[in-house]
PDB file of N, CA and C in Angstrom:
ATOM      1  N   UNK A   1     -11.647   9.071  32.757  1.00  0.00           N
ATOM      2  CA  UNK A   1     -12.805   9.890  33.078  1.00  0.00           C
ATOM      3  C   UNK A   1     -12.526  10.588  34.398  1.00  0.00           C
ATOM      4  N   UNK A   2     -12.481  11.960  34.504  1.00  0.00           N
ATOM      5  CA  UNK A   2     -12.295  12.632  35.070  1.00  0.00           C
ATOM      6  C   UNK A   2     -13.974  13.045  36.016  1.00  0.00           C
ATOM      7  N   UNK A   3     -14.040  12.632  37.213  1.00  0.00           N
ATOM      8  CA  UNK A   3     -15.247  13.167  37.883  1.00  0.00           C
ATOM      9  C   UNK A   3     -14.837  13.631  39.113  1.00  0.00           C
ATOM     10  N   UNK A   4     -15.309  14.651  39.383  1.00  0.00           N
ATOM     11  CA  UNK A   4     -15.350  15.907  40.749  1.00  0.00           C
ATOM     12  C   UNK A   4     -15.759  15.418  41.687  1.00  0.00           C
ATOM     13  N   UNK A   5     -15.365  14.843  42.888  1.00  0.00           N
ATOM     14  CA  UNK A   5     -15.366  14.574  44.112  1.00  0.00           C
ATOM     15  C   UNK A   5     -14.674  15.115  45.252  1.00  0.00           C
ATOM     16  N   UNK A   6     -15.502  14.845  46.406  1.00  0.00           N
ATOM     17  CA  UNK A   6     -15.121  15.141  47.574  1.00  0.00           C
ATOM     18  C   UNK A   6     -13.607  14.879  48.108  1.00  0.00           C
ATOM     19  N   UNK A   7     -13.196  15.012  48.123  1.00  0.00           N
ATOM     20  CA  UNK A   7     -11.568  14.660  48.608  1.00  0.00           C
ATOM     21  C   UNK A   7     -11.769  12.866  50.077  1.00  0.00           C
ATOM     22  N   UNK A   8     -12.731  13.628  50.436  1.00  0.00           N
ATOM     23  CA  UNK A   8     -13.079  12.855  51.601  1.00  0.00           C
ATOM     24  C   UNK A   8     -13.864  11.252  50.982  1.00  0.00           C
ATOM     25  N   UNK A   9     -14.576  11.066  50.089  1.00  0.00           N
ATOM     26  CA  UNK A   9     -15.306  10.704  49.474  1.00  0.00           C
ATOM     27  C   UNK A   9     -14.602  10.025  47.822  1.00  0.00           C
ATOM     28  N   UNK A  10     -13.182   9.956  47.833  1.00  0.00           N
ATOM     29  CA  UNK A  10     -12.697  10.253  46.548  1.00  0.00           C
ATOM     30  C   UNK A  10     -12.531   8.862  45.962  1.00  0.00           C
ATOM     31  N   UNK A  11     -12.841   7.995  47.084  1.00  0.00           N
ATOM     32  CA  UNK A  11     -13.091   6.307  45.514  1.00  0.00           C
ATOM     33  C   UNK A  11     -14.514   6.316  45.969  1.00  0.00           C
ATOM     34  N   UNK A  12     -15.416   6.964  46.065  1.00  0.00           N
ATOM     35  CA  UNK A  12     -16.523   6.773  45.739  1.00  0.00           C
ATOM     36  C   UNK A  12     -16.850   6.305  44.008  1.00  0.00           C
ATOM     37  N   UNK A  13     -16.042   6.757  43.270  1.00  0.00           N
ATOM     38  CA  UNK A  13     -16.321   5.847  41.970  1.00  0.00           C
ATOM     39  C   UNK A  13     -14.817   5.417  42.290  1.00  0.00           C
ATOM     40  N   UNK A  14     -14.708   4.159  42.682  1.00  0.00           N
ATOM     41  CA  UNK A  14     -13.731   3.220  42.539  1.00  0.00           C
ATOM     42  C   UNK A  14     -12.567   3.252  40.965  1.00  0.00           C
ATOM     43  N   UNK A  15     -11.618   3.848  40.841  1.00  0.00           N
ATOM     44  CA  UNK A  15     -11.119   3.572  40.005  1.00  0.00           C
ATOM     45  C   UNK A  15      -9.324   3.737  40.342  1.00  0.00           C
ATOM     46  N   UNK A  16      -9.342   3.441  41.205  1.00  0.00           N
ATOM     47  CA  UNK A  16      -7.758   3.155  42.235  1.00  0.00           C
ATOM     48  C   UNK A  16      -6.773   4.605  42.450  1.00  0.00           C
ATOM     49  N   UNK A  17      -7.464   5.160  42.328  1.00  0.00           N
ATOM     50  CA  UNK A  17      -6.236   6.382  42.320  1.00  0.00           C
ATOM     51  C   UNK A  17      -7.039   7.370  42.925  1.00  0.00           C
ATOM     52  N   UNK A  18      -7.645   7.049  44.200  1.00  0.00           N
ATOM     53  CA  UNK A  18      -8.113   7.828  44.886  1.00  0.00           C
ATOM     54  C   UNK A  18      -8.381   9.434  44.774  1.00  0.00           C
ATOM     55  N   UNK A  19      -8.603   9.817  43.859  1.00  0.00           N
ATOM     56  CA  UNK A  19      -8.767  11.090  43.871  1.00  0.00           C
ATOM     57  C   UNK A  19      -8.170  11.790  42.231  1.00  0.00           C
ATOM     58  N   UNK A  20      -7.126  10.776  42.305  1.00  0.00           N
ATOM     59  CA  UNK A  20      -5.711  11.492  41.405  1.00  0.00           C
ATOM     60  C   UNK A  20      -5.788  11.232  40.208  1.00  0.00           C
ATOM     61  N   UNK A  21      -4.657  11.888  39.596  1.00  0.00           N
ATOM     62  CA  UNK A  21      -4.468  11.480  38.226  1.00  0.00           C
ATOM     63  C   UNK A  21      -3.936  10.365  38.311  1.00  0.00           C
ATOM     64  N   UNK A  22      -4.211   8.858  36.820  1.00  0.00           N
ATOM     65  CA  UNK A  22      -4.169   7.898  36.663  1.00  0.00           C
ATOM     66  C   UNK A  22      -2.606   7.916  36.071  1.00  0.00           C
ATOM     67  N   UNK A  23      -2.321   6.559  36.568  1.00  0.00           N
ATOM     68  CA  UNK A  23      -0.646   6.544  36.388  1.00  0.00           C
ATOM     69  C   UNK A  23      -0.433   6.118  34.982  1.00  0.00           C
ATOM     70  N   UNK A  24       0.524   6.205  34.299  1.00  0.00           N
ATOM     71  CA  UNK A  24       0.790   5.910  33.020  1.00  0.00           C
ATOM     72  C   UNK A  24       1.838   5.117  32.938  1.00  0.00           C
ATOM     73  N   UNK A  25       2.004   3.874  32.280  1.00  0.00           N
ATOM     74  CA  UNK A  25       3.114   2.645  32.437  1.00  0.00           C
ATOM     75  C   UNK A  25       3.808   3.467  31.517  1.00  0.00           C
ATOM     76  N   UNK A  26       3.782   4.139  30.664  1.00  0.00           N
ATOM     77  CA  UNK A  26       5.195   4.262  29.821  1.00  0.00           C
ATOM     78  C   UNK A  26       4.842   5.505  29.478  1.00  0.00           C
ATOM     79  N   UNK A  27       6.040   6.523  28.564  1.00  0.00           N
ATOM     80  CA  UNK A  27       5.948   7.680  28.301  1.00  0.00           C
ATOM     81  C   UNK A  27       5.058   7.662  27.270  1.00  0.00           C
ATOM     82  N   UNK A  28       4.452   8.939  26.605  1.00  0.00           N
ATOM     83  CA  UNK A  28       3.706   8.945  25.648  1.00  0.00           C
ATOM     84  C   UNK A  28       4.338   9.094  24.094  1.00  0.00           C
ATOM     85  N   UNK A  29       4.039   8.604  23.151  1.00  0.00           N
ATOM     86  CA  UNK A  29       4.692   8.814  22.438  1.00  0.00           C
ATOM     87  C   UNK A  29       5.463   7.110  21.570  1.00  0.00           C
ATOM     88  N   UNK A  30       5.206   5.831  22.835  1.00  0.00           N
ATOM     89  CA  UNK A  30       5.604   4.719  22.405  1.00  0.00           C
ATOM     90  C   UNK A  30       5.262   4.239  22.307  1.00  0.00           C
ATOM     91  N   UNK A  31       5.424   2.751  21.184  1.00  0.00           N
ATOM     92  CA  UNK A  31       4.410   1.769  20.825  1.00  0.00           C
ATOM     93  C   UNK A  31       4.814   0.635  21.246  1.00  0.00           C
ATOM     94  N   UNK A  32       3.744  -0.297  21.370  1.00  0.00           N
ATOM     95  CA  UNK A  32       3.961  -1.998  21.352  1.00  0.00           C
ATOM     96  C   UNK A  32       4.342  -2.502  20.439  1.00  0.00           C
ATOM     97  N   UNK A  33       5.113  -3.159  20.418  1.00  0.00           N
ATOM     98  CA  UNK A  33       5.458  -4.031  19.003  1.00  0.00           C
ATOM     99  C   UNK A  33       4.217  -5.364  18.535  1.00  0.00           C
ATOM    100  N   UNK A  34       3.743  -5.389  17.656  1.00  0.00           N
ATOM    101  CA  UNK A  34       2.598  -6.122  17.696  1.00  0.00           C
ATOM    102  C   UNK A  34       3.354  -7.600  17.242  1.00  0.00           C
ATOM    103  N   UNK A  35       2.483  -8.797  18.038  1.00  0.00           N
ATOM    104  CA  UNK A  35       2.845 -10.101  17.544  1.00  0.00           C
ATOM    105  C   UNK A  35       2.399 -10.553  16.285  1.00  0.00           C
ATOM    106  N   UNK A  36       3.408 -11.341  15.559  1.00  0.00           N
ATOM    107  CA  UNK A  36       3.342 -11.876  14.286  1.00  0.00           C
ATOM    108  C   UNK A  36       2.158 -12.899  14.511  1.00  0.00           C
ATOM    109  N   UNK A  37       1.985 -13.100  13.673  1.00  0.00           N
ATOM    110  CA  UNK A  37       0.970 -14.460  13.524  1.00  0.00           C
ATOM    111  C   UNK A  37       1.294 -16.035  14.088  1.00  0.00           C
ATOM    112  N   UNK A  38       2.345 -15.579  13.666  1.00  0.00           N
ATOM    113  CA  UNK A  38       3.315 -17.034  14.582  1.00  0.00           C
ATOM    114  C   UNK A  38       3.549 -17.052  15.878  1.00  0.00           C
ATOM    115  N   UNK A  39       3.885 -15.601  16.184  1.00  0.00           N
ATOM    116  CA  UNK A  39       4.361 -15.445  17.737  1.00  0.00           C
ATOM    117  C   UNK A  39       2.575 -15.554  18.624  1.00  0.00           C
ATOM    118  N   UNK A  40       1.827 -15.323  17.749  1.00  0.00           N
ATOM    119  CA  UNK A  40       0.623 -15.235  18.721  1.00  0.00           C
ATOM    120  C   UNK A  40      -0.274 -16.906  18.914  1.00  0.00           C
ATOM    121  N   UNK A  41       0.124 -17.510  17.572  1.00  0.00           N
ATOM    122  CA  UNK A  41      -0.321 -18.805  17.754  1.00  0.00           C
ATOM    123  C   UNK A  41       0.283 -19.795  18.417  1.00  0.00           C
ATOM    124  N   UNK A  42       2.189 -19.375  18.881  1.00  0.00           N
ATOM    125  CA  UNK A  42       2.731 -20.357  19.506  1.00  0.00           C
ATOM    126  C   UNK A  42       2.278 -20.422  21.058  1.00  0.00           C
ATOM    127  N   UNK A  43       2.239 -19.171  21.395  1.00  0.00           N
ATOM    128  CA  UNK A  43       1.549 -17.868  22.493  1.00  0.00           C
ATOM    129  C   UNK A  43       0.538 -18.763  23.036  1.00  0.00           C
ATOM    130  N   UNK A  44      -0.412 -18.569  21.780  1.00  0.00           N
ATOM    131  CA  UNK A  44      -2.326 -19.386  22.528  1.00  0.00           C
ATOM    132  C   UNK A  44      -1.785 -21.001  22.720  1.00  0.00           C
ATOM    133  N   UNK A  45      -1.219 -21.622  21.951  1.00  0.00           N
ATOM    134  CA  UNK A  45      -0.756 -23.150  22.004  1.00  0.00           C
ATOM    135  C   UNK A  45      -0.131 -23.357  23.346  1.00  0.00           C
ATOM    136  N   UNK A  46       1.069 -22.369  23.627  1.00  0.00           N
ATOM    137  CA  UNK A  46       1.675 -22.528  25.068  1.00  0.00           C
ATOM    138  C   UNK A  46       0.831 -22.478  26.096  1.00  0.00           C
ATOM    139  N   UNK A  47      -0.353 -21.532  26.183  1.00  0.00           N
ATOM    140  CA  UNK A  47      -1.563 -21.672  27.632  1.00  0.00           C
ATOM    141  C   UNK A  47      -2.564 -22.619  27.356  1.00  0.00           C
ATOM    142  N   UNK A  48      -2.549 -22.710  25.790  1.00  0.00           N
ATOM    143  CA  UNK A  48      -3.593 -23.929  25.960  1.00  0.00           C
ATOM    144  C   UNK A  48      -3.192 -24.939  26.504  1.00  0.00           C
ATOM    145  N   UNK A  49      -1.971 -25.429  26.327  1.00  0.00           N
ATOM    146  CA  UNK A  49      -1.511 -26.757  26.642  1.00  0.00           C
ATOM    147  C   UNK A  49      -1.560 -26.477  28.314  1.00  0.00           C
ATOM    148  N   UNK A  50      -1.628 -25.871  29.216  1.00  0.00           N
ATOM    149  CA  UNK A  50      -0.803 -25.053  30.337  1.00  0.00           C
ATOM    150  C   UNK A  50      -2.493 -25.393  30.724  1.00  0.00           C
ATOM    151  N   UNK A  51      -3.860 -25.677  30.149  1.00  0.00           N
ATOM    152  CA  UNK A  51      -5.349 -25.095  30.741  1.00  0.00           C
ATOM    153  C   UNK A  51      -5.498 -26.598  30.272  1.00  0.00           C
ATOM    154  N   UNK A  52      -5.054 -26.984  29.421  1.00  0.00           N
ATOM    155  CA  UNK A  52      -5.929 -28.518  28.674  1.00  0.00           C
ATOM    156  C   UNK A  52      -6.725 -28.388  27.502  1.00  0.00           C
ATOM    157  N   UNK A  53      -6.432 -27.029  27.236  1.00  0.00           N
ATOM    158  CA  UNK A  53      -7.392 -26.645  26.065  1.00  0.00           C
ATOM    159  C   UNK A  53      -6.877 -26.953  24.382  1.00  0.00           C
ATOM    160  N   UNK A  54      -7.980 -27.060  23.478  1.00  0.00           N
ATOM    161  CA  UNK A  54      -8.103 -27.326  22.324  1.00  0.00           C
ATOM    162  C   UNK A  54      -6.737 -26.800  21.882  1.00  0.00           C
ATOM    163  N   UNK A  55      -5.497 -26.945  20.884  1.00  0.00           N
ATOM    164  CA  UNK A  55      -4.054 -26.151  20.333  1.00  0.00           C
ATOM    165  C   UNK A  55      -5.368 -25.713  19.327  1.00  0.00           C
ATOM    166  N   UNK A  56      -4.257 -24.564  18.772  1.00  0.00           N
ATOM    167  CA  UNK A  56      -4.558 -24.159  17.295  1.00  0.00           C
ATOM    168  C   UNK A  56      -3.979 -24.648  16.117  1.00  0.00           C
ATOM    169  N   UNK A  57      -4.295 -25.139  15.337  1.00  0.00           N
ATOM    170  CA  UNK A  57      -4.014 -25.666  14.182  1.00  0.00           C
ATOM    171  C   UNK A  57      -2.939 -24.745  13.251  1.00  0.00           C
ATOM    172  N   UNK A  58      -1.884 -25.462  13.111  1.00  0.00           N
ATOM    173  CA  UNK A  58      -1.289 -24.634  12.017  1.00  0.00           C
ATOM    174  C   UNK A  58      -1.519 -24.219  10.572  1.00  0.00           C
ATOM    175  N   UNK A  59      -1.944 -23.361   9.939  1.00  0.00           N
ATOM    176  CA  UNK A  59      -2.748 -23.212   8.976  1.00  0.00           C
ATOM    177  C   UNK A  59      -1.299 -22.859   7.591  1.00  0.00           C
ATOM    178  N   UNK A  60      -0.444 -22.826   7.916  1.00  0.00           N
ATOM    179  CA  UNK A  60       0.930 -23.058   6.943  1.00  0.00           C
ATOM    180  C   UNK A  60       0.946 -21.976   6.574  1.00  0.00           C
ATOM    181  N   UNK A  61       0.580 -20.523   7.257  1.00  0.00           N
ATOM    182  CA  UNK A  61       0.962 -19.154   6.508  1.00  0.00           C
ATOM    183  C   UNK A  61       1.822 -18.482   7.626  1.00  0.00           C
ATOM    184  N   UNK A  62       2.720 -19.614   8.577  1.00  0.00           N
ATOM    185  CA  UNK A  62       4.116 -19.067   8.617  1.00  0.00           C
ATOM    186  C   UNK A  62       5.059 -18.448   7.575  1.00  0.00           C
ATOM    187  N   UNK A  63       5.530 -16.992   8.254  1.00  0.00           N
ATOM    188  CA  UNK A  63       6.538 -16.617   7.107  1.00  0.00           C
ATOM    189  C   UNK A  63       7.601 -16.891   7.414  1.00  0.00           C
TER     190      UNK A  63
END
């Protein structure tokens, strides 16, 4: 969101880039590779264990 401000005044809406255009982590045009079902449940299991929290159950629709 682009809003018109004072230069002087320019994180008056706080959104870190004082004034400017917002930085972009990667070129346009590329994607994330999305996690498998497996990679995301081993994923939540690894921080759960890491917090004390409940694992997720393996539900056997590893491929």
């Amino acid at each position: 969101m682009k809003v018109y401000t004072d230069p002087i005044d320019a994180e008056a809406i706080p959104d870190g880039t004082f004034g400017g255009a917002r930085f972009r982590s990667r070129n346009r045009g590329t994607t994330t590779r999305c996690w498998s079902p497996a990679e995301q449940r081993d994923h939540y299991n690894a921080l759960a264990v890491a917090i004390g929290a409940p694992l997720r159950p393996d539900d056997g629709a590893a491929a």
